[in-house]
N, C-alpha and C. Protein backbone atom coordinates (compact mmCIF):
# COMPACT_ATOMS: atom_id res chain seq x y z
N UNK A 1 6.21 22.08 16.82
CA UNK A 1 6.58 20.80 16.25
C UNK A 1 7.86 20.32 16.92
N UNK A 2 7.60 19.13 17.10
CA UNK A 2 9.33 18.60 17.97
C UNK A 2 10.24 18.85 17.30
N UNK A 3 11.43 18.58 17.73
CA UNK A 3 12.83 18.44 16.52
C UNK A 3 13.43 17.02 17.03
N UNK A 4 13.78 16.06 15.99
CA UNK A 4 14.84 14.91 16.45
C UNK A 4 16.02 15.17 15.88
N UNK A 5 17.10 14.39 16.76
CA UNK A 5 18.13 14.09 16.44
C UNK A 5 18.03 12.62 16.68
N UNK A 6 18.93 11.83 15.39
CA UNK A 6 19.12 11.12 14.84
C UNK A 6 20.06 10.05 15.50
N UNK A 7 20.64 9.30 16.12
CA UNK A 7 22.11 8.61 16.41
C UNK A 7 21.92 8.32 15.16
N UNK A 8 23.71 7.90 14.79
CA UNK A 8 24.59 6.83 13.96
C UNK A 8 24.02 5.81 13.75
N UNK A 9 23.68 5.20 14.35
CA UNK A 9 23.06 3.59 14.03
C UNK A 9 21.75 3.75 13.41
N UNK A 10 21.21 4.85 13.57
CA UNK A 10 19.51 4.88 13.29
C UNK A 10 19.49 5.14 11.62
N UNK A 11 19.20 4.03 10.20
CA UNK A 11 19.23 3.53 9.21
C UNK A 11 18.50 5.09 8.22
N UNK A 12 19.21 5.43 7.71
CA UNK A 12 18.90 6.07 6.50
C UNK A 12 17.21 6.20 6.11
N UNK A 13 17.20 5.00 5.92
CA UNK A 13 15.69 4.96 5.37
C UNK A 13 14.69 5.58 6.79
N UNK A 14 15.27 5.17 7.59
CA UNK A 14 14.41 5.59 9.12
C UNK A 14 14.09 7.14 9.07
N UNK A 15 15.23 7.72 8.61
CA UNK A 15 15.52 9.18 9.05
C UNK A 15 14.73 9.51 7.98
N UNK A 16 14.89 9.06 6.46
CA UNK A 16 13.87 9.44 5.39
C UNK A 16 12.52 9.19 5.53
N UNK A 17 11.92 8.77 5.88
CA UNK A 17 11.03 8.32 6.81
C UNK A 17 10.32 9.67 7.85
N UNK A 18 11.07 9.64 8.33
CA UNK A 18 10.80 10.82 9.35
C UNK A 18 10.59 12.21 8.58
N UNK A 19 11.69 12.52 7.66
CA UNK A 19 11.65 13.66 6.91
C UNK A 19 10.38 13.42 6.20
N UNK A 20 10.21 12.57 5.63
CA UNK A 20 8.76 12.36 4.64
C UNK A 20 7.60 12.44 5.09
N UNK A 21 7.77 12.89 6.60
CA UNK A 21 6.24 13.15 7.20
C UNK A 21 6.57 14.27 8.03
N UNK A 22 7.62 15.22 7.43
CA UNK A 22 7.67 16.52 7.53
C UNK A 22 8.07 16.96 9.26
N UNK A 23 9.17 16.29 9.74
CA UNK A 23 9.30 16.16 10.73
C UNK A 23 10.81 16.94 10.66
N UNK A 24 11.56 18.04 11.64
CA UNK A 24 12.87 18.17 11.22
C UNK A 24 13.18 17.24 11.73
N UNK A 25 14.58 16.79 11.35
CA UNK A 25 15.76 15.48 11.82
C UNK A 25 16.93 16.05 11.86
N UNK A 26 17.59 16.05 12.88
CA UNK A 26 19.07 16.22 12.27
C UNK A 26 19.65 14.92 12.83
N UNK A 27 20.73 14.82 11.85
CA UNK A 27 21.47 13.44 12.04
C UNK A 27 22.73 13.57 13.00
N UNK A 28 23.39 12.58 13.76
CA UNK A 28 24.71 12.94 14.49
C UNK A 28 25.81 13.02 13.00
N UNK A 29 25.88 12.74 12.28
CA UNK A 29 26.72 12.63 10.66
C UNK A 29 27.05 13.93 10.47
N UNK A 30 25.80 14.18 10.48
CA UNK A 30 25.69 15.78 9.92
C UNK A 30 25.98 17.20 10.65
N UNK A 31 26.61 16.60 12.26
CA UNK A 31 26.61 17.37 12.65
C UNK A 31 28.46 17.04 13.61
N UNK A 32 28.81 16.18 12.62
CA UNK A 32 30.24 15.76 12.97
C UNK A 32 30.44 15.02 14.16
N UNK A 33 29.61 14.16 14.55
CA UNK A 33 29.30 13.37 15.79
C UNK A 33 29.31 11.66 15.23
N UNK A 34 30.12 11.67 14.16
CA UNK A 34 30.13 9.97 14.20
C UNK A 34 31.35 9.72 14.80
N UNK A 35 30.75 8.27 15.50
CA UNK A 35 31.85 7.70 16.82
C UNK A 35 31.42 8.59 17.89
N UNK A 36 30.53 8.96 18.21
CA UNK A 36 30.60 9.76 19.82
C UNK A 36 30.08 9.14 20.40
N UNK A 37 30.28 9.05 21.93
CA UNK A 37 30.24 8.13 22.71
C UNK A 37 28.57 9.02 22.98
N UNK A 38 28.11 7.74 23.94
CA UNK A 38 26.66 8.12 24.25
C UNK A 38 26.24 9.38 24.62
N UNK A 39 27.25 9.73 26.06
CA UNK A 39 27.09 10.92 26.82
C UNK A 39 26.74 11.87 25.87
N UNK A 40 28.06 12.37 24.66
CA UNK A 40 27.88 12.83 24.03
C UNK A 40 27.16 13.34 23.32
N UNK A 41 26.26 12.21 22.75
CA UNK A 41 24.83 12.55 21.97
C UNK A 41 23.07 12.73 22.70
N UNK A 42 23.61 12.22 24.19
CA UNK A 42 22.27 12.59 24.77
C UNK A 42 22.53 13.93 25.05
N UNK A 43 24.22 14.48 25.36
CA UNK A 43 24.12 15.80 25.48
C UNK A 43 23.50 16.81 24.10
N UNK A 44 23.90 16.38 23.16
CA UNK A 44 23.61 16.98 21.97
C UNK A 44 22.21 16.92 21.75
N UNK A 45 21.34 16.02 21.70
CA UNK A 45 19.82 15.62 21.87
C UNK A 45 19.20 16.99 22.94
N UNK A 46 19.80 17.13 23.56
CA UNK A 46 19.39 18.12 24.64
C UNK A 46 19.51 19.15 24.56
N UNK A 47 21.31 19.67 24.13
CA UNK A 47 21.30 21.31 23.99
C UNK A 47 20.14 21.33 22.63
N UNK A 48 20.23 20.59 21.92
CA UNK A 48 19.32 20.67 20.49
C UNK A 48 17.79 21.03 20.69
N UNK A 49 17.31 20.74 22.24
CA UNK A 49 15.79 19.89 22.38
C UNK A 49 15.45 19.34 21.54
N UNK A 50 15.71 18.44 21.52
CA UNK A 50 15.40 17.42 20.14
C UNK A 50 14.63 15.86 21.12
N UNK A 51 14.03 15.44 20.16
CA UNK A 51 13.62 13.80 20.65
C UNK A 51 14.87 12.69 20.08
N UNK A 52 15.21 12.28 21.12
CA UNK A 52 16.88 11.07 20.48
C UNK A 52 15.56 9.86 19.83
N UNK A 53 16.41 9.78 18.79
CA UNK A 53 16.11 8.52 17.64
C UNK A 53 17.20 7.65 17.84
N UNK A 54 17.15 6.02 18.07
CA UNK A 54 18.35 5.61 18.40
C UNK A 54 18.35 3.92 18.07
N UNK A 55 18.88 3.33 17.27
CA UNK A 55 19.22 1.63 18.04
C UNK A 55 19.74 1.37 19.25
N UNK A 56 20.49 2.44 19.89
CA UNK A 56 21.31 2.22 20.48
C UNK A 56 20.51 1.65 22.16
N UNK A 57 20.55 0.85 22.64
CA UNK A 57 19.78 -0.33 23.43
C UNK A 57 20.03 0.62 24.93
N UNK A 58 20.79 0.86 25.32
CA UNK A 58 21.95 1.33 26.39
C UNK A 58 20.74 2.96 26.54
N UNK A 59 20.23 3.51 25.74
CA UNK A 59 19.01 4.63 25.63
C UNK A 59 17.68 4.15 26.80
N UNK A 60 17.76 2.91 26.91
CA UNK A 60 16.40 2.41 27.40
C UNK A 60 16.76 2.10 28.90
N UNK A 61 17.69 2.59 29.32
CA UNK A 61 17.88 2.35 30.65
C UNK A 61 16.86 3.80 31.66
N UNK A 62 16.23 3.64 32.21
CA UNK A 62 15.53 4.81 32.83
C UNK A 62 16.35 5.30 34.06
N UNK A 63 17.21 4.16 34.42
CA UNK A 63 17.70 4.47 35.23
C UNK A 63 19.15 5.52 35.01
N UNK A 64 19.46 5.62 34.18
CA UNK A 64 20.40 6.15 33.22
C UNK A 64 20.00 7.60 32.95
N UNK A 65 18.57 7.52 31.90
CA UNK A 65 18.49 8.31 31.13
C UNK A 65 16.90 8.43 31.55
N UNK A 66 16.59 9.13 33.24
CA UNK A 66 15.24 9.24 33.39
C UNK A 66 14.33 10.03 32.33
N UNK A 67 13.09 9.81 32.55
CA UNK A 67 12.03 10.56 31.46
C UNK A 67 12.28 12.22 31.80
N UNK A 68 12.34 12.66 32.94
CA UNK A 68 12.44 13.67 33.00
C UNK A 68 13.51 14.58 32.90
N UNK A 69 14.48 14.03 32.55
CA UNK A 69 16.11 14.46 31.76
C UNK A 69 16.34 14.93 30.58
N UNK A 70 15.27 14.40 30.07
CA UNK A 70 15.79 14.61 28.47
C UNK A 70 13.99 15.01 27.79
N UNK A 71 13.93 15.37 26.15
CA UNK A 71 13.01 15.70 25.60
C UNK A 71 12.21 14.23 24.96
N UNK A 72 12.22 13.05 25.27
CA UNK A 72 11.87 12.16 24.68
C UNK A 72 13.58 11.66 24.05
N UNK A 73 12.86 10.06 24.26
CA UNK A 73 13.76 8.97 23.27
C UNK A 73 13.44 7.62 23.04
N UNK A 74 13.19 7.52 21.03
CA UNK A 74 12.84 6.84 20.73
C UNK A 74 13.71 5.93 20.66
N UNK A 75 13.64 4.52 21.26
CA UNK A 75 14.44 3.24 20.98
C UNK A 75 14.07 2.51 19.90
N UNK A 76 14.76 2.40 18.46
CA UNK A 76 14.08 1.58 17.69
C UNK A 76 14.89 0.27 17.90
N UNK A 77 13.80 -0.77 18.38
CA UNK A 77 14.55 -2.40 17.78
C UNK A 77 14.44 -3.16 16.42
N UNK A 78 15.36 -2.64 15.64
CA UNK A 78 15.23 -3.53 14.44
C UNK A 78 16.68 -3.69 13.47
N UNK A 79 16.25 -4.66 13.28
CA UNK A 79 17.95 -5.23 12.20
C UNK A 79 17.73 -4.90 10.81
N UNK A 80 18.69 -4.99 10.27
CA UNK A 80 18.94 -4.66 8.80
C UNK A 80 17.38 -5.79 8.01
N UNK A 81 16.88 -6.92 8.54
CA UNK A 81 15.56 -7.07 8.12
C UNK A 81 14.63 -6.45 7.46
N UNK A 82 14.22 -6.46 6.09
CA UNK A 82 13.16 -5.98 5.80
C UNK A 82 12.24 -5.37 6.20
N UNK A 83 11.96 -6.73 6.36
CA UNK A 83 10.04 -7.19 6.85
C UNK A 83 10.37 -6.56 8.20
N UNK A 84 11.10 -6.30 9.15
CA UNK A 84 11.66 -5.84 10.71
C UNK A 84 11.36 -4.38 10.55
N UNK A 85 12.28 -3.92 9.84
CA UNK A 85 12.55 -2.74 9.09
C UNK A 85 11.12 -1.79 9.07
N UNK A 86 10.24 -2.63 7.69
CA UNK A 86 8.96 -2.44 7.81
C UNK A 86 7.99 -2.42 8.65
N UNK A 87 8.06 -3.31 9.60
CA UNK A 87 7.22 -3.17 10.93
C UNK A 87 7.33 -2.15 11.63
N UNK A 88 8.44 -1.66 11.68
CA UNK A 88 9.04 -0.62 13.16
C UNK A 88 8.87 0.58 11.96
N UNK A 89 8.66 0.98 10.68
CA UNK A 89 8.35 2.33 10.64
C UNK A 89 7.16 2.49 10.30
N UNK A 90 6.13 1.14 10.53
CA UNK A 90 4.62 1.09 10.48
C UNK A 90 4.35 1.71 12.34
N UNK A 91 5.06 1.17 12.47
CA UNK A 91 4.66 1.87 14.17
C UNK A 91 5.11 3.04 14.46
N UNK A 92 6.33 3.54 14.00
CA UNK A 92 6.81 4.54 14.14
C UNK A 92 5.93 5.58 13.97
N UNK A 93 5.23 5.29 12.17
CA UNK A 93 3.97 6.69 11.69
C UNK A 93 3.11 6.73 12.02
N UNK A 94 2.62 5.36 13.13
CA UNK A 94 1.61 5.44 14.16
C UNK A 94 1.62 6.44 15.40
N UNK A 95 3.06 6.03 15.84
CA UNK A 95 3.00 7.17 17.15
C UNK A 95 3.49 8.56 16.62
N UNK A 96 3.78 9.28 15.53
CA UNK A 96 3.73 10.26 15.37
C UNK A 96 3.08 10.99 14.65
């Protein structure tokens, strides 16, 4: 089974979400990583093998952060929106 780690920005309900379909998560919060700069947490995503969960936009660069660098990373686009909200973890329990 994979393991994710979580960024800061990635919404509570997201991460509950994830846990609720029996997935581990660990959060950067929880692991004393709020405010860490990116490097930081793709390093952590990695020693972890974990899949990065992220808003963070700056994740989607391939050129940055090739596919073959890391264990997976999910970019979620969505705002504090509901109905947004709702869409992106209708897709989310699709691809997992």
């Amino acid at each position: 089974m994979a393991h994710f780690f979580a960024d800061e920005n990635v919404f509570t309900t997201t991460v509950r979400l994830l846990r609720d379909l029996g997935l581990q998560v660990q959060r950067a919060q929880e692991l004393g990583l709020t405010g860490a700069d990116d490097p930081t947490i793709f390093r952590k995503a990695q020693e972890l093998q974990a899949v990065l969960v992220t808003n963070d936009h700056g994740f989607g660069d391939v050129r940055v952060y090739p596919p073959s660098a890391h264990h997976g990373i999910i970019l979620l686009k969505m705002e504090p929106d509901p109905t947004k909200v709702e869409a992106v973890h209708w897709v989310l329990k699709g691809l997992l």
